[in-house]
N, C-alpha and C. Protein backbone atom coordinates (compact mmCIF):
# COMPACT_ATOMS: atom_id res chain seq x y z
N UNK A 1 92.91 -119.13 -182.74
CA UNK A 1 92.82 -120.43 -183.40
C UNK A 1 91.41 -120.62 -183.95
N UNK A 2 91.19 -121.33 -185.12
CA UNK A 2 89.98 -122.00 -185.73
C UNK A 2 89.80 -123.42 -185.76
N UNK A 3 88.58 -123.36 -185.22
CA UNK A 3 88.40 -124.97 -185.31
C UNK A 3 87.05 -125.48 -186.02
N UNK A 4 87.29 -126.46 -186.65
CA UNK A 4 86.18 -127.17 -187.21
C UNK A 4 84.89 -127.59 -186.28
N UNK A 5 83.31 -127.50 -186.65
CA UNK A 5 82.52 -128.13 -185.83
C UNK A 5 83.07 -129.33 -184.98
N UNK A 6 83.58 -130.49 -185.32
CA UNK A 6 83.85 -131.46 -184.87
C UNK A 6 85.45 -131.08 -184.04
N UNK A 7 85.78 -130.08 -184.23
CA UNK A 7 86.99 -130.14 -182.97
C UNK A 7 88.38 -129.49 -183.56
N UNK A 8 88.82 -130.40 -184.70
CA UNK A 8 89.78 -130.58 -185.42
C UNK A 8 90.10 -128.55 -185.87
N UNK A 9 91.41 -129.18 -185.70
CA UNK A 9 91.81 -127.61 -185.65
C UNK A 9 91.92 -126.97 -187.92
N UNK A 10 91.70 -125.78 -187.70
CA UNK A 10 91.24 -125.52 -189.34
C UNK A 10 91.96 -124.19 -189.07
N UNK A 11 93.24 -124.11 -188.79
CA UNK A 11 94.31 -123.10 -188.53
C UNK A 11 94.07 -121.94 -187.65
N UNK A 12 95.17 -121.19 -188.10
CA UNK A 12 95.02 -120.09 -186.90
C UNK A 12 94.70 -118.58 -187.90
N UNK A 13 94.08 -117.31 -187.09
CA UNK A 13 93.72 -116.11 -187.55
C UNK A 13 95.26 -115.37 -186.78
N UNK A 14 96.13 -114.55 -187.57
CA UNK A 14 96.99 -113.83 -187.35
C UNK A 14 96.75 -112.83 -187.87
N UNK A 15 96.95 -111.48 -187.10
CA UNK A 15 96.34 -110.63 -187.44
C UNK A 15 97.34 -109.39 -187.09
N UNK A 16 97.91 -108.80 -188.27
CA UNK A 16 99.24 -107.93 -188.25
C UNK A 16 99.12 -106.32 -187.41
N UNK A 17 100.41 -106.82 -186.89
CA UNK A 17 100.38 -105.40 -185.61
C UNK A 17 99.59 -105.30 -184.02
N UNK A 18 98.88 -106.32 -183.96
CA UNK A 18 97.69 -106.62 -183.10
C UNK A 18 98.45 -107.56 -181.61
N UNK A 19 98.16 -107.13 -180.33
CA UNK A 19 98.65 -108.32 -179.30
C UNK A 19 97.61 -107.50 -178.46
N UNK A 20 97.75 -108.92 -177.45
CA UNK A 20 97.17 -108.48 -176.04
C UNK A 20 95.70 -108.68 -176.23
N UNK A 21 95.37 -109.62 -176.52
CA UNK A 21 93.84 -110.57 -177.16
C UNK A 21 92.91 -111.03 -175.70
N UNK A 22 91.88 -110.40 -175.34
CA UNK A 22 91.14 -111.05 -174.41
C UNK A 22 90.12 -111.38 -174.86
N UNK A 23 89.42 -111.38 -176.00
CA UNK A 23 88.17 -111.37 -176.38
C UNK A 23 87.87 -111.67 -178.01
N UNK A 24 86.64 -112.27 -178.12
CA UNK A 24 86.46 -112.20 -179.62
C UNK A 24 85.05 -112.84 -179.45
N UNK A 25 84.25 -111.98 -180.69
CA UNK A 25 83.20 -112.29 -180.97
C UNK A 25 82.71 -112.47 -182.44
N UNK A 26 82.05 -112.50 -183.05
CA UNK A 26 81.26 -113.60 -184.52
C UNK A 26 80.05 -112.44 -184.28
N UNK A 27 79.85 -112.28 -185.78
CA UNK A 27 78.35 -111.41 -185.61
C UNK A 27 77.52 -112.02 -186.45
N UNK A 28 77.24 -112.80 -185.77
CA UNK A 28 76.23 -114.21 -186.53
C UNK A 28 75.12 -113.25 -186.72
N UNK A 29 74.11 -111.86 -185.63
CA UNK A 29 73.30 -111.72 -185.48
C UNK A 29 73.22 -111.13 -186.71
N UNK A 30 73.73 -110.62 -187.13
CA UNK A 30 73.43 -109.67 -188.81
C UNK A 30 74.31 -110.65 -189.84
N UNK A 31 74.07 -111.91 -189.96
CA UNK A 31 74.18 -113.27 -190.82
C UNK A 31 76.01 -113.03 -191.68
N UNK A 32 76.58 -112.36 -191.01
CA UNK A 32 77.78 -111.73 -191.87
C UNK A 32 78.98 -112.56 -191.43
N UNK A 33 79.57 -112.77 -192.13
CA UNK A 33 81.14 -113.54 -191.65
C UNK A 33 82.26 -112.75 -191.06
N UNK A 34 81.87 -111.88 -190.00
CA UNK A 34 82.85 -110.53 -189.28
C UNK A 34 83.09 -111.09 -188.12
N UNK A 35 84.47 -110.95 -187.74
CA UNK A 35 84.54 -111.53 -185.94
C UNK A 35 85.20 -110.10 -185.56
N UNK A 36 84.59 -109.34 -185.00
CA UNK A 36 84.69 -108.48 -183.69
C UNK A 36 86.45 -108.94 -182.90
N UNK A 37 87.34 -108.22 -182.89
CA UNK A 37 88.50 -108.74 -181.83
C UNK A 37 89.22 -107.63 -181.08
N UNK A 38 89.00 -107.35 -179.85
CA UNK A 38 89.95 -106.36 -179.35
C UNK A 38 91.38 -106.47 -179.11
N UNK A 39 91.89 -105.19 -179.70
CA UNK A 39 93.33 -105.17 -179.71
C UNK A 39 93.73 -103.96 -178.68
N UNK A 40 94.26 -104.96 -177.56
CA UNK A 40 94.27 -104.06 -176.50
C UNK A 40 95.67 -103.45 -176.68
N UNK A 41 96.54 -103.45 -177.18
CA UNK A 41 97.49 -102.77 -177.06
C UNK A 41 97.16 -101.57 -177.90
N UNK A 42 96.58 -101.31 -179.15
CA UNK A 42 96.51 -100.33 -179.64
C UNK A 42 95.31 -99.90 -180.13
N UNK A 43 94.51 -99.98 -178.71
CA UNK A 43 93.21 -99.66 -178.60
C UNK A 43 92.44 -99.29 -179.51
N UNK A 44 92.26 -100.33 -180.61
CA UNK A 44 90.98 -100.70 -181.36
C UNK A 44 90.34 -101.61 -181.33
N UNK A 45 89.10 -101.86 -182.20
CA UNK A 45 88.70 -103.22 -182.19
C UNK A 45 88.53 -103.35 -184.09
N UNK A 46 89.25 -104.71 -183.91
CA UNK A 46 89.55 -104.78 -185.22
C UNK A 46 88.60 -106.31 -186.12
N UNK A 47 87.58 -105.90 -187.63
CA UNK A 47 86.88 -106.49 -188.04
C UNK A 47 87.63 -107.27 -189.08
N UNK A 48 87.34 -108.71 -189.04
CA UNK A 48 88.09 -109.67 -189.61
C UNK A 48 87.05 -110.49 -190.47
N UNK A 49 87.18 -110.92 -191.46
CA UNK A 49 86.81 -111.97 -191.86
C UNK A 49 87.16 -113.38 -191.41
N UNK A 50 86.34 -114.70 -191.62
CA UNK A 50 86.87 -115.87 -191.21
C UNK A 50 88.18 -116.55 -191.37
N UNK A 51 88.77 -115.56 -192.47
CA UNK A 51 89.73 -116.21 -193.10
C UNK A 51 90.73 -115.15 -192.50
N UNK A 52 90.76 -114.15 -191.74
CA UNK A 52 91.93 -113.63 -191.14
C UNK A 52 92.08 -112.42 -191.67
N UNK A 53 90.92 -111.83 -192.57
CA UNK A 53 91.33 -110.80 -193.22
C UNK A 53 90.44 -110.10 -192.84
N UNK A 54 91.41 -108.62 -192.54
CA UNK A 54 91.21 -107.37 -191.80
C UNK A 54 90.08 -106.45 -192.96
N UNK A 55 88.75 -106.42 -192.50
CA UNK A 55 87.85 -105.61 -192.84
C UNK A 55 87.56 -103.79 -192.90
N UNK A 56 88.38 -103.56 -191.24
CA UNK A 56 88.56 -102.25 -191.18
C UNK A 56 88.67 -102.66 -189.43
N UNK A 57 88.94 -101.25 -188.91
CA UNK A 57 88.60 -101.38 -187.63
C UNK A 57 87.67 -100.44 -186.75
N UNK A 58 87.31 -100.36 -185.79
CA UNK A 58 86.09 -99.44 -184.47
C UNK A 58 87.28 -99.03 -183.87
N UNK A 59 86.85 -97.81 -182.94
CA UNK A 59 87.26 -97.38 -181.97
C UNK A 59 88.21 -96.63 -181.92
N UNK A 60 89.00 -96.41 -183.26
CA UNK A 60 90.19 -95.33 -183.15
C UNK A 60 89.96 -93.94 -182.43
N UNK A 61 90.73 -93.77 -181.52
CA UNK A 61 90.67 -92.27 -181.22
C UNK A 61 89.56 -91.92 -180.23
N UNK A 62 88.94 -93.28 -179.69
CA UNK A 62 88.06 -93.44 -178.47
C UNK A 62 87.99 -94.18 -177.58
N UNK A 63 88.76 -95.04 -177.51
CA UNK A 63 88.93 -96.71 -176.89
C UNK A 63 90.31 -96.17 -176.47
N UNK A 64 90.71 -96.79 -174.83
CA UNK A 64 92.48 -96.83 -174.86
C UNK A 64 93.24 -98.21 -174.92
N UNK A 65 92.13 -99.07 -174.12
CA UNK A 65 93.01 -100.66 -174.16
C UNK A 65 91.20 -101.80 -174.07
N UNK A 66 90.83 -101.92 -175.45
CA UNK A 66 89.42 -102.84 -174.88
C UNK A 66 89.87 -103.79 -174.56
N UNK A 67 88.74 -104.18 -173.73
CA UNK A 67 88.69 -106.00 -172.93
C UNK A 67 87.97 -106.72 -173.22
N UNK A 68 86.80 -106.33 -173.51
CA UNK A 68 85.90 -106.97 -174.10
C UNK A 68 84.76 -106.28 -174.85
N UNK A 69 84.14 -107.17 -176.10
CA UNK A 69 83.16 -106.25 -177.31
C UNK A 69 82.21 -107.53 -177.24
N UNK A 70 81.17 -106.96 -178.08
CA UNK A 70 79.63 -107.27 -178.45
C UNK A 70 79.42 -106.49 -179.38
N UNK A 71 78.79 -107.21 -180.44
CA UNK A 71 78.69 -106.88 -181.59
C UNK A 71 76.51 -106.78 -181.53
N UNK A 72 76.23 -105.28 -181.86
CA UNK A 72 74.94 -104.70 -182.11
C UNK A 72 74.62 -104.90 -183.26
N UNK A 73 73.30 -104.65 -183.11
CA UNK A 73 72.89 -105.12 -184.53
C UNK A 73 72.41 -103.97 -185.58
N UNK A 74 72.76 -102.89 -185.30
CA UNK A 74 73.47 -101.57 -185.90
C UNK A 74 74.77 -101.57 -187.11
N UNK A 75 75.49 -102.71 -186.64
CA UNK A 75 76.67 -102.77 -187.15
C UNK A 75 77.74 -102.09 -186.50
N UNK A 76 77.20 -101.69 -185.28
CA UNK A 76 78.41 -101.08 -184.12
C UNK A 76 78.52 -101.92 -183.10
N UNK A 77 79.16 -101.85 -181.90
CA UNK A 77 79.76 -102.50 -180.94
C UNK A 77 79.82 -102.21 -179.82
N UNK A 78 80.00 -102.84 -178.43
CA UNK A 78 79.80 -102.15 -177.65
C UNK A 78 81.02 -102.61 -176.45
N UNK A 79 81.60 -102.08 -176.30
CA UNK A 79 83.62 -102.14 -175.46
C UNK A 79 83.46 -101.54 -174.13
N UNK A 80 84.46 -102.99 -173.65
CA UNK A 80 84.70 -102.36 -172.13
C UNK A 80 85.98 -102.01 -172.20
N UNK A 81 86.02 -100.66 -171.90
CA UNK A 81 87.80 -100.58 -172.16
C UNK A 81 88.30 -100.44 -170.39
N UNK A 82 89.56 -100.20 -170.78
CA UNK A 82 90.53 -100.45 -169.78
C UNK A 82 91.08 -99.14 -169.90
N UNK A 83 91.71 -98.33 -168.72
CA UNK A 83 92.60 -97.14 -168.37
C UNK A 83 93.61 -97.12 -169.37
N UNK A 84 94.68 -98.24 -169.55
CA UNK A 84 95.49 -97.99 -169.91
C UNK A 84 95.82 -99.74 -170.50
N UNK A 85 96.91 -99.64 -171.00
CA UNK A 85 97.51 -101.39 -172.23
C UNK A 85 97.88 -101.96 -171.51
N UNK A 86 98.32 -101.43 -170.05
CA UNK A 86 99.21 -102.34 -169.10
C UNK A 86 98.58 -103.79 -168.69
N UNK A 87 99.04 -104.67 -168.19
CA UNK A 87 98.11 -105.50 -167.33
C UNK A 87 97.47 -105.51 -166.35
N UNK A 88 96.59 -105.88 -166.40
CA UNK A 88 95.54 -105.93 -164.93
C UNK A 88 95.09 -104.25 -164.64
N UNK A 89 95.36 -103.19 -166.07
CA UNK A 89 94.85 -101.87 -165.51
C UNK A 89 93.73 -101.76 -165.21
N UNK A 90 93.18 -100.49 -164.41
CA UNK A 90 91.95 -100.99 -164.31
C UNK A 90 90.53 -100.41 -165.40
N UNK A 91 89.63 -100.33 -164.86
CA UNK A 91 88.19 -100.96 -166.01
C UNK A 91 88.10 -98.73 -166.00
N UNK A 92 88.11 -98.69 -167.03
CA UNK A 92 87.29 -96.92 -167.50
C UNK A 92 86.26 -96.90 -167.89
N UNK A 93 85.32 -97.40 -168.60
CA UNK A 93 84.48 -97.20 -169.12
C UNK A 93 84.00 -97.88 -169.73
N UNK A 94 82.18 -98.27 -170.25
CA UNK A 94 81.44 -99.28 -171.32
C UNK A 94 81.17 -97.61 -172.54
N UNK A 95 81.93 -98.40 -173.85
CA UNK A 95 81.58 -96.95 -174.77
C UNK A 95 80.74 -98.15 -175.90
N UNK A 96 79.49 -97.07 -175.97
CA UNK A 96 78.85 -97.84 -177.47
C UNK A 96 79.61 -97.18 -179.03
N UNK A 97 79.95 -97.96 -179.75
CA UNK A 97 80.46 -97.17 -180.93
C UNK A 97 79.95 -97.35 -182.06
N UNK A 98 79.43 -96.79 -182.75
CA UNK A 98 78.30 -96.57 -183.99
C UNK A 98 79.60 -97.43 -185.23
N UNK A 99 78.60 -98.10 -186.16
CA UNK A 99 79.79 -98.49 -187.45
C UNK A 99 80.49 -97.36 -188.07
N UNK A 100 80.13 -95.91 -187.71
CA UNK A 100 80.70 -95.04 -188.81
C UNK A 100 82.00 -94.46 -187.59
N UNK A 101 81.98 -95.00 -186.68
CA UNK A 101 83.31 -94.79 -185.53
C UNK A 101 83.15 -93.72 -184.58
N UNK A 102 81.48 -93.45 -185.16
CA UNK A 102 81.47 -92.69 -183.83
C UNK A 102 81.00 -92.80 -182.23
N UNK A 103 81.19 -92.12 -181.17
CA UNK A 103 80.60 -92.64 -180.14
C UNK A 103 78.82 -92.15 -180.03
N UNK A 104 78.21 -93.39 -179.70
CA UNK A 104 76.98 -93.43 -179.05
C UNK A 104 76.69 -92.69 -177.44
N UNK A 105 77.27 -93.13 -176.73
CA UNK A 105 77.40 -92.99 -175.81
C UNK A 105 78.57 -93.88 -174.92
N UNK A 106 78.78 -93.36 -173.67
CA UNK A 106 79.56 -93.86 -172.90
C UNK A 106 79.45 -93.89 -171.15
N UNK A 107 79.69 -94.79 -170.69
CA UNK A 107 79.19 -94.98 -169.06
C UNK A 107 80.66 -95.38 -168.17
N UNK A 108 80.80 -94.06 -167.84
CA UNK A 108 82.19 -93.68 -166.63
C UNK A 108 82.22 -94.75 -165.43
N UNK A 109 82.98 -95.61 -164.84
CA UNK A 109 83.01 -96.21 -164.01
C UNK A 109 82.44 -95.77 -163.08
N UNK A 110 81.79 -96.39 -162.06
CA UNK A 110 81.15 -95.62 -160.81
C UNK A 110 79.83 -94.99 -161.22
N UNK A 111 79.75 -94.40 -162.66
CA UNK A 111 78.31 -94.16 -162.79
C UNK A 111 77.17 -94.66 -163.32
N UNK A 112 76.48 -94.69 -163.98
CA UNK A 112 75.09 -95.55 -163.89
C UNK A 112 75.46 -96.91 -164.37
N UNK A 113 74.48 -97.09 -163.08
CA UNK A 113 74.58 -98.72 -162.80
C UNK A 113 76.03 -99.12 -162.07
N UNK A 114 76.51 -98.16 -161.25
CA UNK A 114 77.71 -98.56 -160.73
C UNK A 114 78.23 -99.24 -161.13
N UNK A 115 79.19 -99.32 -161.92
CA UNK A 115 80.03 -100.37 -162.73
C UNK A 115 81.42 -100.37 -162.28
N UNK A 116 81.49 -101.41 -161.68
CA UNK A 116 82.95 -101.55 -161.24
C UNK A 116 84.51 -102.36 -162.27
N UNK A 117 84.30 -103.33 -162.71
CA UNK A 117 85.21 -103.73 -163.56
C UNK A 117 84.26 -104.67 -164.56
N UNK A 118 84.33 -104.29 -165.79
CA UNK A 118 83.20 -104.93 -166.64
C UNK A 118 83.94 -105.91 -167.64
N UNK A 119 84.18 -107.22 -167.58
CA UNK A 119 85.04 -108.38 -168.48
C UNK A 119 84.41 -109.25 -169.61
N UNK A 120 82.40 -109.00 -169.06
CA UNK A 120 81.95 -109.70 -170.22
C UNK A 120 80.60 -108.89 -170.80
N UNK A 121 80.56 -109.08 -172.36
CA UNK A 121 79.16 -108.17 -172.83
C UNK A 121 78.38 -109.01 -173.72
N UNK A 122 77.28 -108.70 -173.66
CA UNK A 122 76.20 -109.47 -174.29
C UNK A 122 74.72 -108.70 -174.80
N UNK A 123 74.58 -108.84 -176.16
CA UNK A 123 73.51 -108.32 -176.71
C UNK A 123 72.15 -109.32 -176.69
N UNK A 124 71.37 -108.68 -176.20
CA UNK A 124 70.34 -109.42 -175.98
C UNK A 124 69.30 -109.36 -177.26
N UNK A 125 68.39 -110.64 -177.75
CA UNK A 125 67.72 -110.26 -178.84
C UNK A 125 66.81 -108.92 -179.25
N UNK A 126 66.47 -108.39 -177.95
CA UNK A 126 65.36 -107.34 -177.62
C UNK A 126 66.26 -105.94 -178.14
N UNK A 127 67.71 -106.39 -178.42
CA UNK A 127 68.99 -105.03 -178.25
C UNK A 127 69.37 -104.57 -176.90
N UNK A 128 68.87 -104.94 -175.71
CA UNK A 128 69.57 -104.35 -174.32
C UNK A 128 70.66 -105.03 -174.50
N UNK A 129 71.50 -104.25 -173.27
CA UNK A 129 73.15 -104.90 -173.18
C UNK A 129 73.24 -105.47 -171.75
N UNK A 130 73.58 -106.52 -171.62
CA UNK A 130 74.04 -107.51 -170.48
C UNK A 130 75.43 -106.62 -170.52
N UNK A 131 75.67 -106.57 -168.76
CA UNK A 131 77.37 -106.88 -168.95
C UNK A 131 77.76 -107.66 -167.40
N UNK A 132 78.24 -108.23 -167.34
CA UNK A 132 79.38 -109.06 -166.49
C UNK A 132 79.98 -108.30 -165.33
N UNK A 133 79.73 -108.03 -164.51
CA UNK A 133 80.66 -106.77 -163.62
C UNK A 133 81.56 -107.41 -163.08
N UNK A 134 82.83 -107.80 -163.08
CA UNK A 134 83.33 -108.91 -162.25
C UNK A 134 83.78 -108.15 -160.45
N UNK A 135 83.89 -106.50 -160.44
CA UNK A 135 84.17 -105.89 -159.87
C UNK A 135 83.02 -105.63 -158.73
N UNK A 136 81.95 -105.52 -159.15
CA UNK A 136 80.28 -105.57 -158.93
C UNK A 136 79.94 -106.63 -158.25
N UNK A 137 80.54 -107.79 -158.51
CA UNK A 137 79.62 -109.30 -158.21
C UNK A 137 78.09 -108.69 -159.11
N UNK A 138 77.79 -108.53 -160.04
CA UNK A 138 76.73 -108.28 -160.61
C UNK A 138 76.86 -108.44 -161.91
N UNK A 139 75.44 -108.48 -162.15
CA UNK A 139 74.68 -108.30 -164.14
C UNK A 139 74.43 -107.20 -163.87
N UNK A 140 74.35 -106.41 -165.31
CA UNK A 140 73.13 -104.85 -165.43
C UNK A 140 73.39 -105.23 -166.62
N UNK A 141 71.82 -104.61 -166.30
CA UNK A 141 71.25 -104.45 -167.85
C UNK A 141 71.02 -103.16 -168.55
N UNK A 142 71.50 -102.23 -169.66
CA UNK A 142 71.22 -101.53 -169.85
C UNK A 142 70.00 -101.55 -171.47
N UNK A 143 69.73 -100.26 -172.11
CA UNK A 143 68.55 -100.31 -173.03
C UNK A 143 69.56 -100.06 -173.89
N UNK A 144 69.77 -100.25 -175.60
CA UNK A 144 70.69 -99.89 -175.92
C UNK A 144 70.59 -98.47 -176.59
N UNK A 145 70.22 -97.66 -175.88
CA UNK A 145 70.41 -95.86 -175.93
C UNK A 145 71.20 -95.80 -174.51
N UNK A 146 70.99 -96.58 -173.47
CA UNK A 146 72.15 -96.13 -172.31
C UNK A 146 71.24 -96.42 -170.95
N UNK A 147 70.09 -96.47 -171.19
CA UNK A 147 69.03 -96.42 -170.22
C UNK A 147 69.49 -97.62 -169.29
N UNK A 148 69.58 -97.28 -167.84
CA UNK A 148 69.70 -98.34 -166.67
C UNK A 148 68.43 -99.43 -166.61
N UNK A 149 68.11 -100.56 -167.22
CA UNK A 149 67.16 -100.88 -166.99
C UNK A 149 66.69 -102.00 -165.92
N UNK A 150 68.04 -102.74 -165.32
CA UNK A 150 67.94 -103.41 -164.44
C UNK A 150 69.37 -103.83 -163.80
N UNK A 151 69.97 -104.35 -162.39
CA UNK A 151 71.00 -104.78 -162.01
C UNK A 151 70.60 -106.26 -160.91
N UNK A 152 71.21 -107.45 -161.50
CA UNK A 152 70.98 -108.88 -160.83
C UNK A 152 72.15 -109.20 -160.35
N UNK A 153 71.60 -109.92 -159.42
CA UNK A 153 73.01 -110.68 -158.43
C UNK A 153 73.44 -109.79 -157.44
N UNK A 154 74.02 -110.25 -156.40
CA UNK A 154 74.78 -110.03 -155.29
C UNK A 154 75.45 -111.01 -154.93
N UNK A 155 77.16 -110.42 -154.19
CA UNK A 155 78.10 -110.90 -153.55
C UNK A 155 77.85 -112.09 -153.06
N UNK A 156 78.59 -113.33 -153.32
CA UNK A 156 78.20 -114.63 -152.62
C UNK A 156 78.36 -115.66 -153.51
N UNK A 157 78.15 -116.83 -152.78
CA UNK A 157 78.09 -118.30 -153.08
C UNK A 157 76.53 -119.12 -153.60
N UNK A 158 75.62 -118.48 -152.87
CA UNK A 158 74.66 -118.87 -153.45
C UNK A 158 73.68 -118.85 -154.52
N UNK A 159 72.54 -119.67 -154.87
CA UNK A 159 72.40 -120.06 -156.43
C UNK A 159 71.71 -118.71 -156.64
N UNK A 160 72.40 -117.85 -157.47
CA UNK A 160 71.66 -116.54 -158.03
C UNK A 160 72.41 -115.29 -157.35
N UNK A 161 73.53 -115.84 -156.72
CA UNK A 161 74.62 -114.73 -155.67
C UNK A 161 75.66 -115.01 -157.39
N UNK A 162 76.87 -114.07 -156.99
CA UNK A 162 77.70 -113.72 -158.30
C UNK A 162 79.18 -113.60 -157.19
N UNK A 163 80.39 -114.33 -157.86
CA UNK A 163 81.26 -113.66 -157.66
C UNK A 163 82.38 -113.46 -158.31
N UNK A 164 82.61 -112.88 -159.07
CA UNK A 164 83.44 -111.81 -160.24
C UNK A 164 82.96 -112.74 -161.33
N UNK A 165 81.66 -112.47 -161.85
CA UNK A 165 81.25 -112.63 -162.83
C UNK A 165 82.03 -112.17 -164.01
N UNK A 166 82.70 -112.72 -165.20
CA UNK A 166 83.93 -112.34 -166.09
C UNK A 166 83.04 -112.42 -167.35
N UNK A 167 81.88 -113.46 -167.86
CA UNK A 167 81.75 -113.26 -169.01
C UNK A 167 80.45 -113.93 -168.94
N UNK A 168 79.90 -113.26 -170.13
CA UNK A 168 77.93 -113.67 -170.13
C UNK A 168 77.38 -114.05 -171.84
N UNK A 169 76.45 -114.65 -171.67
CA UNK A 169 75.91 -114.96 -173.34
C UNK A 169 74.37 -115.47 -173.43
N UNK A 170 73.50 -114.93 -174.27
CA UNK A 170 72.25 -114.95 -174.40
C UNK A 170 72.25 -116.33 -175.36
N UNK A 171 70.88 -116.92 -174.97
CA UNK A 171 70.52 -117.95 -175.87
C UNK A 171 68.92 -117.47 -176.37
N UNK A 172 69.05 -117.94 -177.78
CA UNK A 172 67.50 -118.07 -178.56
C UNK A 172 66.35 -118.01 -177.30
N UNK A 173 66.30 -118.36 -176.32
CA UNK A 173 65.06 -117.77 -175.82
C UNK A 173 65.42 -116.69 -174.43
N UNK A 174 66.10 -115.79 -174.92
CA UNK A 174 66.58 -115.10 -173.62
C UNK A 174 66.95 -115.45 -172.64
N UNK A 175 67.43 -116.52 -172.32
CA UNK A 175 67.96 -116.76 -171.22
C UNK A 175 69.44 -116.38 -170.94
N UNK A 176 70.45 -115.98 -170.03
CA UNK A 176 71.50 -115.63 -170.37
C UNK A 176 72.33 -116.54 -169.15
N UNK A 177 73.44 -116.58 -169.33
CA UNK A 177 74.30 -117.58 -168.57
C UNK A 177 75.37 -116.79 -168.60
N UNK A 178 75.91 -116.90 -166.91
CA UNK A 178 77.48 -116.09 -166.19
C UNK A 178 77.79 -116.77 -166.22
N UNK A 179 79.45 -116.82 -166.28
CA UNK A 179 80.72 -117.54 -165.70
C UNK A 179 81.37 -116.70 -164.51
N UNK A 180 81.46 -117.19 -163.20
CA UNK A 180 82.43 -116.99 -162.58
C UNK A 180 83.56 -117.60 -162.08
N UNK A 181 84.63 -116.56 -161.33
CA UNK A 181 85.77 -117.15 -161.44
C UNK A 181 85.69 -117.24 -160.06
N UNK A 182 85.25 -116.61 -159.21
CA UNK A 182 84.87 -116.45 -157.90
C UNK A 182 84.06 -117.95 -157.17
N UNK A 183 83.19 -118.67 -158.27
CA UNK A 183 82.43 -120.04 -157.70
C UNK A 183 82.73 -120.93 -158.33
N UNK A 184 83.59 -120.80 -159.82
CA UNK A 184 84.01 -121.73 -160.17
C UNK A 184 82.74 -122.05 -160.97
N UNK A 185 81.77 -121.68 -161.75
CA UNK A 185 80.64 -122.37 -162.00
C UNK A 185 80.32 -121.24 -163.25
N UNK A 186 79.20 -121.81 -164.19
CA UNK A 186 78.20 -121.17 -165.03
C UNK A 186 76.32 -121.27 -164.38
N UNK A 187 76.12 -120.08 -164.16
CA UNK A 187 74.54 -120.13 -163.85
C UNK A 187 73.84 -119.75 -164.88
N UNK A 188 72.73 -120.32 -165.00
CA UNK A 188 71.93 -119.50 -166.18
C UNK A 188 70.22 -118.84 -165.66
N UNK A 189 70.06 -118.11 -165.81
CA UNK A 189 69.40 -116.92 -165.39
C UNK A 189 68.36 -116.62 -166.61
N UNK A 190 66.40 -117.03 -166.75
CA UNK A 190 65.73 -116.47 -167.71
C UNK A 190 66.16 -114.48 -167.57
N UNK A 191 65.03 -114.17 -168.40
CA UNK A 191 65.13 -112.74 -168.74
C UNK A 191 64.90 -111.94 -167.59
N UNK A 192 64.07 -112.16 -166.84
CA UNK A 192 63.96 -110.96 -165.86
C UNK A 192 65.17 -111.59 -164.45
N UNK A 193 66.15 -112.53 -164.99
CA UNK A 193 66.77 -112.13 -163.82
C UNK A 193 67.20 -113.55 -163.13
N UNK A 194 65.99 -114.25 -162.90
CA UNK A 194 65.77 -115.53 -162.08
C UNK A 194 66.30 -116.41 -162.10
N UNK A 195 67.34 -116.53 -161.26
CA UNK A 195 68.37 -117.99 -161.57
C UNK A 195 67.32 -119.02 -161.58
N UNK A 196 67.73 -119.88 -162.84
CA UNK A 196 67.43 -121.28 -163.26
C UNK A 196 68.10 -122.30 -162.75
N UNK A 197 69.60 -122.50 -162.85
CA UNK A 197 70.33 -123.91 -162.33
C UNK A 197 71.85 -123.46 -162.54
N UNK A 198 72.31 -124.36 -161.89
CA UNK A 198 73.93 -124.28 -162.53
C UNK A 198 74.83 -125.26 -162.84
């Protein structure tokens, strides 16, 4: 669905051949009118204009079911895919994918930065990648060549604890803010880490 600043609904984006929608992102950062959308059933991610019209798509022939994307400022993207289209399969891999469709790199579950089930991604102004571990109770941060550069939060209830952190987003001065489903809450966290409030 599209909606107007003020609320009011300004129709819907239908988008042919495409189901199984968890995610969507706007690539405001390179001033362009492209929304980023994973199509988990037939594991691409597919570039749209505002108006519903299909630009091209990422990920053919490397992605099996994404969950969630972030749009680089490369003009590539960066996907958490899923094993398989089913529901609730579980989390395979964070793959970076270059605009020309190829892979950058890719980070195997379990390996750097232990990544257990990854639901939300976020490009930071600097280019590192936030991601959401909801599997983790954690943030990591990686460099965007792949480099481990930091992991925040632990298991729990308390202010700066995480539990199944699902989705994350940077603001104009680096600060970044989780949602969990685990506390019921949004925290927001400056750059190196430090919970602020919730």
């Amino acid at each position: 669905m599209k909606f107007n600043p003020d609320g009011t609904s300004a129709g819907e984006i239908t988008t042919t051949g495409s189901t199984y929608f968890l995610d969507i992102v706007y690539d405001q950062d390179l001033q362009m009118d492209v929304i980023y959308q994973p199509d988990g059933t037939n594991g691409v991610i597919r570039k749209l204009n505002t108006s519903g019209v299909e630009l091209g798509t990422l990920g053919t022939g490397h992605i099996i079911s994404p969950i969630s994307v972030a749009a680089t400022a490369d003009g590539g993207v960066v996907v958490s895919d899923a094993s398989s289209s089913a529901p609730n399969a579980p989390f395979r891999a964070l793959v970076k994918i270059n605009a020309d469709n190829s892979v950058a790199w890719t980070i195997s579950q379990g390996a750097l930065g232990n990544l257990a089930a990854v639901f939300g991604i976020a490009v930071d102004t600097d280019g590192s990648i936030l991601v959401a571990d909801a599997g983790g109770n954690k943030v990591v941060r990686f460099s965007a060549t792949r480099t481990l550069l930091a992991t925040y939060g632990q298991a729990g209830g308390a202010l700066g604890e995480l539990t199944m952190p699902v989705d994350i987003m940077v603001d104009v001065g680096r600060n970044f803010y989780v949602s969990e489903v685990g506390n019921s809450r949004v925290q927001k966290f400056n750059s190196d880490g430090v919970v602020q409030t919730e």
